[in-house]
C-alpha atoms as a PDB file:
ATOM      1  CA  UNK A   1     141.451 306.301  36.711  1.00  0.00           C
ATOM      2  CA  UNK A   2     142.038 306.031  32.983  1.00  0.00           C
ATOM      3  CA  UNK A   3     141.454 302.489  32.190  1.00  0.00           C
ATOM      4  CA  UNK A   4     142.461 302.606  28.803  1.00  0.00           C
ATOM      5  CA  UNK A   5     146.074 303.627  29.621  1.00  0.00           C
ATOM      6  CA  UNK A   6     146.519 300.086  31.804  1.00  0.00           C
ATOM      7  CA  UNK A   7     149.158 297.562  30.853  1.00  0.00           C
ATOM      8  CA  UNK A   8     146.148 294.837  31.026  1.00  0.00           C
ATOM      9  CA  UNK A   9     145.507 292.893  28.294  1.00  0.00           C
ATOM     10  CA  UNK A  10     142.225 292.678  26.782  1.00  0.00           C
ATOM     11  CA  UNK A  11     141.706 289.135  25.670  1.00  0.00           C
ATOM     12  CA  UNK A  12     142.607 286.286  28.500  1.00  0.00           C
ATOM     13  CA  UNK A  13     145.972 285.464  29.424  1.00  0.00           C
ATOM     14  CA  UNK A  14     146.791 281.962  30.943  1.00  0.00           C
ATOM     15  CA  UNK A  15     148.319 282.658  34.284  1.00  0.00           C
ATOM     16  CA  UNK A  16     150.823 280.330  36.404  1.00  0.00           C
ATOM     17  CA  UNK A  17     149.051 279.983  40.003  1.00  0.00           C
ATOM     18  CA  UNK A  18     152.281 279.694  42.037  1.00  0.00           C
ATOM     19  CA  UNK A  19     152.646 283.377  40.906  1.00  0.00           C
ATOM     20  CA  UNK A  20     149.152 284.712  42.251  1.00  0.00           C
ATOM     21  CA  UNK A  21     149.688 283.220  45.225  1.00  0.00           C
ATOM     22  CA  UNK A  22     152.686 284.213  45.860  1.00  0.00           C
ATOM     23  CA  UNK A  23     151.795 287.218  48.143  1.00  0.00           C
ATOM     24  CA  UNK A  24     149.305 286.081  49.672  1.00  0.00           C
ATOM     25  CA  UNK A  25     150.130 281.945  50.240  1.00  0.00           C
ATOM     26  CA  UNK A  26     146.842 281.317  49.550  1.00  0.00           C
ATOM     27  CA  UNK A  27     145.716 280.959  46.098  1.00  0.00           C
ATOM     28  CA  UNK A  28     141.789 280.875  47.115  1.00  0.00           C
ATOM     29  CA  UNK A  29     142.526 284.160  49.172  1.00  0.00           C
ATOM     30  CA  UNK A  30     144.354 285.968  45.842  1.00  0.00           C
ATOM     31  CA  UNK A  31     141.212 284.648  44.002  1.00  0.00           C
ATOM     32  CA  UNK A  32     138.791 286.901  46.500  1.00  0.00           C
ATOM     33  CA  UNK A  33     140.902 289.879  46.703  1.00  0.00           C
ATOM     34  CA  UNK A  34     140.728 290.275  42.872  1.00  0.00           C
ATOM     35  CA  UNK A  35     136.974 289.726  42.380  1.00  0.00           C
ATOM     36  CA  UNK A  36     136.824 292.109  45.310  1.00  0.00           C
ATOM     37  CA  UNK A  37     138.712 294.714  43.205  1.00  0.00           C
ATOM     38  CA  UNK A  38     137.348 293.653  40.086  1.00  0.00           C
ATOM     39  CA  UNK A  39     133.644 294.278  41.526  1.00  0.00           C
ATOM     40  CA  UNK A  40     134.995 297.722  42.478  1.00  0.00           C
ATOM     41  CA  UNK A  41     136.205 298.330  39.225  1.00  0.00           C
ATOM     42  CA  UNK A  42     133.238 297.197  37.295  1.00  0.00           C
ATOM     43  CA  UNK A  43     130.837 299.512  39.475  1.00  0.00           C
ATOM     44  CA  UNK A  44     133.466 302.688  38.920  1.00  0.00           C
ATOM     45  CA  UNK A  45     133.024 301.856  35.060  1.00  0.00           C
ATOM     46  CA  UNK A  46     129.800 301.360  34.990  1.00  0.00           C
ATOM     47  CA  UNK A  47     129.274 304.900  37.034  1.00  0.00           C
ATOM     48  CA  UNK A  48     131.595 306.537  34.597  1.00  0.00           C
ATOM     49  CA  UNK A  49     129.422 305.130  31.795  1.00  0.00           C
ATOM     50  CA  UNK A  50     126.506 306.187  33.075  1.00  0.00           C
ATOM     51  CA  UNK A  51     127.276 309.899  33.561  1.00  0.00           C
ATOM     52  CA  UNK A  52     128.632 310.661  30.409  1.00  0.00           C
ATOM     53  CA  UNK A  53     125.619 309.095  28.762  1.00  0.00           C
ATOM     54  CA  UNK A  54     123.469 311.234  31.040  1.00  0.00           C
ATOM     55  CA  UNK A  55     124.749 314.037  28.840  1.00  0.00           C
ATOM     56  CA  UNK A  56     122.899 312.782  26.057  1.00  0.00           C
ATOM     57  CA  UNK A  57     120.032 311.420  27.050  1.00  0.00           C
ATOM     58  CA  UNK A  58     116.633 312.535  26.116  1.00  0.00           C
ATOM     59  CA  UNK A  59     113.406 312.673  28.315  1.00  0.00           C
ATOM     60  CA  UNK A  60     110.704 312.321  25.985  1.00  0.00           C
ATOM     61  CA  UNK A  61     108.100 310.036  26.284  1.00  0.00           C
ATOM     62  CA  UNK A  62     107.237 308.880  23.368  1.00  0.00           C
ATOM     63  CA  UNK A  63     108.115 305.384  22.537  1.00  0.00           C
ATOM     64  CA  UNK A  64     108.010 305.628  18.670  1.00  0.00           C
ATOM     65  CA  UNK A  65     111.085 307.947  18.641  1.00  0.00           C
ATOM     66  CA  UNK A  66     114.136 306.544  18.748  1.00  0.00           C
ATOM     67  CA  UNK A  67     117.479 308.827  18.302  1.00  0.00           C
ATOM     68  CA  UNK A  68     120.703 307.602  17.447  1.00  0.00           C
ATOM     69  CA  UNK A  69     123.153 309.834  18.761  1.00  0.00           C
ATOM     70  CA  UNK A  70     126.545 309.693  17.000  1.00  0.00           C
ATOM     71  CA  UNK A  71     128.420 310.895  20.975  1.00  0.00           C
ATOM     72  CA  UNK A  72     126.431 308.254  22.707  1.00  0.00           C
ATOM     73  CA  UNK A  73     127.563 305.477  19.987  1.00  0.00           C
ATOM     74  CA  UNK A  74     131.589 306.349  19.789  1.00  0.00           C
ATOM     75  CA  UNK A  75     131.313 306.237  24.001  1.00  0.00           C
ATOM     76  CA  UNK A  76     129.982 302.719  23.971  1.00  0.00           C
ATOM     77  CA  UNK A  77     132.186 301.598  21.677  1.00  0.00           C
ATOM     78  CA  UNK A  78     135.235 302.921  24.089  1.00  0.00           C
ATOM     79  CA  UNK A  79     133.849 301.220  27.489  1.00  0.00           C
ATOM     80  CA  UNK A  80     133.157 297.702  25.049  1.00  0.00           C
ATOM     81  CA  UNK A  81     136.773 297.899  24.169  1.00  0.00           C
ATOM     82  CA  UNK A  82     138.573 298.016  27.558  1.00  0.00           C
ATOM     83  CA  UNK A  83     139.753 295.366  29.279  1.00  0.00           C
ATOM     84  CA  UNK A  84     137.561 293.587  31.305  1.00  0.00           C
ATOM     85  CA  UNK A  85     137.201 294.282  35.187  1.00  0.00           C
ATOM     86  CA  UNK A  86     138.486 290.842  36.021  1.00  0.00           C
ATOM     87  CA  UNK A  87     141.545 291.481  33.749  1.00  0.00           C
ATOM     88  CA  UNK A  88     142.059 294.814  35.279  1.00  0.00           C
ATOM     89  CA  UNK A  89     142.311 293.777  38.581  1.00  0.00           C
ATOM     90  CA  UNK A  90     144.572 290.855  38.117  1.00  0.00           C
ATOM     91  CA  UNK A  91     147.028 292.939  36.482  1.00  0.00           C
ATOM     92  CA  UNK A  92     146.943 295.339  39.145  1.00  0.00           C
ATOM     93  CA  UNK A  93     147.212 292.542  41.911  1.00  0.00           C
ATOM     94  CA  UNK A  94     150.133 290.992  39.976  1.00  0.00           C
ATOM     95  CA  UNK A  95     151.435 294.422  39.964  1.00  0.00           C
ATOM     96  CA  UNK A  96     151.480 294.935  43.657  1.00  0.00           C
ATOM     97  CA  UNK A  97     149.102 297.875  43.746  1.00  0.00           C
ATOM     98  CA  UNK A  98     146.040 296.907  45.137  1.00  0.00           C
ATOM     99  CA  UNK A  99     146.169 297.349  49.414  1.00  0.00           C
ATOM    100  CA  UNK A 100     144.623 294.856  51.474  1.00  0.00           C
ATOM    101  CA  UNK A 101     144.250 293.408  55.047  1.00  0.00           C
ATOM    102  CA  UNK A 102     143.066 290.695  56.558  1.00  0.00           C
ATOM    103  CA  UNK A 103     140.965 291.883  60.226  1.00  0.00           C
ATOM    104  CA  UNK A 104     141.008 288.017  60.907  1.00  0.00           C
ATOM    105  CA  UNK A 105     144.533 287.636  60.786  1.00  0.00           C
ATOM    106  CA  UNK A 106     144.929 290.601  62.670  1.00  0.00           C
ATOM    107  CA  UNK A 107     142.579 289.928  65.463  1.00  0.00           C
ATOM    108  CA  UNK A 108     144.503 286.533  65.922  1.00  0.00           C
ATOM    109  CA  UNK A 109     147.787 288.072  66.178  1.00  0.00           C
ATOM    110  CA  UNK A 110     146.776 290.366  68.879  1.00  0.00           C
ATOM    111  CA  UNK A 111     144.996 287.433  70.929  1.00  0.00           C
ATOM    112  CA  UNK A 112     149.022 285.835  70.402  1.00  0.00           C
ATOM    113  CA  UNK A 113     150.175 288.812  72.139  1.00  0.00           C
END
């Protein structure tokens, strides 16, 4: 997923509660179902990141060397400029398209049956 095409903002946005809880009528529940995502997110980044600095990366073993690669630099700089995890996955959870299910809920409602 291209992060950097997302409608989420990058700097914090101040957020009514009534509409995060909206789906789920639980505003703790809406709380865990983003960090959930946002974890996800964060560890698909952070993958991402590390892959396309594996490119670049050197395997010497001296210590007193120290390269700056120009590549290595300008991809940094992208991942420190997109939005943050937390952001992304609110936006996509206000959005409606993050899929989730509670097995609790669902257990109960069979038991009702």
């Amino acid at each position: 997923m291209d992060y950097k095409k997302s409608k989420a903002p990058v700097n914090t946005q101040t957020r009514n509660i009534m509409d995060l809880c909206e789906e789920t009528g639980n505003i703790y529940e809406s709380v865990v179902i983003i960090a959930k995502r946002a974890n996800q997110i964060s560890s698909e980044i952070k993958q991402d990141l590390t892959k396309k600095l594996a490119e670049f990366a050197s395997y010497n073993d001296s210590l007193e060397e120290v390269f700056e690669n120009r590549e290595q630099i300008e991809i940094s700089r992208y991942y420190e400029k997109l939005p943050k995890p937390s952001l992304l996955a609110t936006q996509e959870f206000v959005e409606g398209n993050i899929y989730y299910r509670d097995p609790a809920k669902e257990n109960n409602n069979d038991e009702l049956l």
